[in-house]
C-alpha atoms as a PDB file:
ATOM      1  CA  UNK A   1      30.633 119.825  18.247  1.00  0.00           C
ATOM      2  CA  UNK A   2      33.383 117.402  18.534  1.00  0.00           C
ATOM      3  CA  UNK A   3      33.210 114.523  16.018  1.00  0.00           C
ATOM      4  CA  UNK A   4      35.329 111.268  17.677  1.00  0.00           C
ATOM      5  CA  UNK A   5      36.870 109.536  14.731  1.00  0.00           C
ATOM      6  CA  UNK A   6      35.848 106.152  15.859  1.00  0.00           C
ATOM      7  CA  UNK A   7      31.882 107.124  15.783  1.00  0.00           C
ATOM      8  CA  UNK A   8      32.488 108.060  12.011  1.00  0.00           C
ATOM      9  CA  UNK A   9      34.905 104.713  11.759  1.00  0.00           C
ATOM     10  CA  UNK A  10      31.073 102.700  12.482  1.00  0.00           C
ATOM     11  CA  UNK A  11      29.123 104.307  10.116  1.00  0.00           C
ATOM     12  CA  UNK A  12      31.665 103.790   7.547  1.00  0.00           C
ATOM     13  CA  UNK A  13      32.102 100.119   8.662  1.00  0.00           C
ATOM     14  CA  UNK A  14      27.933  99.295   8.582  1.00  0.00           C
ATOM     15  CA  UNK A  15      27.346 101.482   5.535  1.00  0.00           C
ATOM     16  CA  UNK A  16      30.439  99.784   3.618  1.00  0.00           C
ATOM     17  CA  UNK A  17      30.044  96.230   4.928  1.00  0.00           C
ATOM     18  CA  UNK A  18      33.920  97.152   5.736  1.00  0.00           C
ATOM     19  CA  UNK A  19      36.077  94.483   8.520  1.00  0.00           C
ATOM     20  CA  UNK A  20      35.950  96.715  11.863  1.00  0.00           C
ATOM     21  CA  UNK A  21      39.905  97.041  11.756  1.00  0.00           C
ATOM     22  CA  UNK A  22      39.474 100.089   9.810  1.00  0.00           C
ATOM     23  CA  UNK A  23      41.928 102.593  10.932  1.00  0.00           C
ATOM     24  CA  UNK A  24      41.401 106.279  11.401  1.00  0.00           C
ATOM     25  CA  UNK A  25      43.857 107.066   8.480  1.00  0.00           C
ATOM     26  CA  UNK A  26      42.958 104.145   6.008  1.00  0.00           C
ATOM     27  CA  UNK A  27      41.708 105.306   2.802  1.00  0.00           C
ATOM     28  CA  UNK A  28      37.966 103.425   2.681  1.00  0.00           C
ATOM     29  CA  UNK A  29      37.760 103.310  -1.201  1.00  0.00           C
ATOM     30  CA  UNK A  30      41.368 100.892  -0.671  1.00  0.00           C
ATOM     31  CA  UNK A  31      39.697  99.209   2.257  1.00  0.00           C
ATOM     32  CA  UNK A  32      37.454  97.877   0.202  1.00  0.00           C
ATOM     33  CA  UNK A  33      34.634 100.733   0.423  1.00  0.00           C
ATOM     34  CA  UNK A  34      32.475 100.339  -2.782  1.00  0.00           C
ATOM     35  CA  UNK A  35      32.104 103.898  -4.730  1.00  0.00           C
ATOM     36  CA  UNK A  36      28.193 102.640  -4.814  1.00  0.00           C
ATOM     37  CA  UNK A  37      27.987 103.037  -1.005  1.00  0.00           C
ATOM     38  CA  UNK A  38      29.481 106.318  -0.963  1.00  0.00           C
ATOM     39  CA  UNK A  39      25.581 108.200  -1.189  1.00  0.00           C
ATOM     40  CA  UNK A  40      24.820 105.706   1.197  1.00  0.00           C
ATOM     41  CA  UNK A  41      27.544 106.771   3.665  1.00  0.00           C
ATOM     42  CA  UNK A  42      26.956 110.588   2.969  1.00  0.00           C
ATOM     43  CA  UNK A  43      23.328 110.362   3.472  1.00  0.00           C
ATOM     44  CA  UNK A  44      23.792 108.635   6.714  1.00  0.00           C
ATOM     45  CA  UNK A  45      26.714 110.758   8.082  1.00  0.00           C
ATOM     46  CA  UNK A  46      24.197 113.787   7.271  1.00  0.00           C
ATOM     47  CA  UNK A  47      21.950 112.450   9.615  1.00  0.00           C
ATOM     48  CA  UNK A  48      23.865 110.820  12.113  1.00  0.00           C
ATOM     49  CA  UNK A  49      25.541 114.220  12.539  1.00  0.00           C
ATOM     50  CA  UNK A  50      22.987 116.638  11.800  1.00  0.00           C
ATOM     51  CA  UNK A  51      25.238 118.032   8.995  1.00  0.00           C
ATOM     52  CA  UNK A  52      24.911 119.122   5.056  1.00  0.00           C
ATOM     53  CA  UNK A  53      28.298 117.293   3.192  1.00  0.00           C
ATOM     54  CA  UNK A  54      29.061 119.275   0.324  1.00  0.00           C
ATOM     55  CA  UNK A  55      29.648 116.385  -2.993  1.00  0.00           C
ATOM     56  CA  UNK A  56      32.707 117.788  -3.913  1.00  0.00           C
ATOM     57  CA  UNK A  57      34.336 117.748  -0.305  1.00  0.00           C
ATOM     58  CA  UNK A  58      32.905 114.719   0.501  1.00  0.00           C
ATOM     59  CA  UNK A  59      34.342 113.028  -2.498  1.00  0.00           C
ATOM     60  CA  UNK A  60      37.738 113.793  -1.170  1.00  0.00           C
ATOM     61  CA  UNK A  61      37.967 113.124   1.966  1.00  0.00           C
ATOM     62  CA  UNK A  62      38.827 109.575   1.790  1.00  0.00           C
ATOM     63  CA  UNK A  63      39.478 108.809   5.435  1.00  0.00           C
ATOM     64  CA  UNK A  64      37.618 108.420   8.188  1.00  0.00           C
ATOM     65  CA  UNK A  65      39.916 111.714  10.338  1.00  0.00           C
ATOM     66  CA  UNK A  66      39.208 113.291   7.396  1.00  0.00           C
ATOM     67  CA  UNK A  67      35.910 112.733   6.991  1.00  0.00           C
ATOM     68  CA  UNK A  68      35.575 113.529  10.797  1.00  0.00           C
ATOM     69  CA  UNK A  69      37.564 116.741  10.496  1.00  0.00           C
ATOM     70  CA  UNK A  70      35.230 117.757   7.839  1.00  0.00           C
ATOM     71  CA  UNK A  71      31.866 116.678   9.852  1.00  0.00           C
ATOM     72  CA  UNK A  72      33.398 118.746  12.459  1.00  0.00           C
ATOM     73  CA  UNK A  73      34.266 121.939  10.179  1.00  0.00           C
ATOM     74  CA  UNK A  74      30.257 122.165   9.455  1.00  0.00           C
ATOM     75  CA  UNK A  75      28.683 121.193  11.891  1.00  0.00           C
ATOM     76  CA  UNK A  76      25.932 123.483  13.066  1.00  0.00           C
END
């Protein structure tokens, strides 16, 4: 499954209540992205992409391309 950068660039933008000039290699958490959001934003990238996001993987992948890349690694 390819994961397009800019479909995980939305979520993160309506989970985060983040400006929509987010860039694919901005870190979120500098962006403004809110560390209380964060289960928010895994629990919706889990179902948006039909796809379990280990905590501890998920914790550090801080931008979107590497959020995507990771999405994409296990993805079913």
């Amino acid at each position: 499954m390819m994961i397009e950068v800019e479909k995980v660039i939305d979520v993160i933008v309506t989970v985060g209540r983040l400006p929509a000039a987010i860039k694919p290699d901005d870190d979120i958490y500098d962006a403004g992205f809110s560390s209380v959001r964060a289960l928010q934003l895994l629990t919706e990238l889990e179902d948006r992409f039909n796809v379990a996001l280990p905590d501890d993987r998920f914790s550090v992948a801080r931008t979107p391309r590497a959020l995507s890349s990771l999405i994409q690694e296990l993805a079913p």
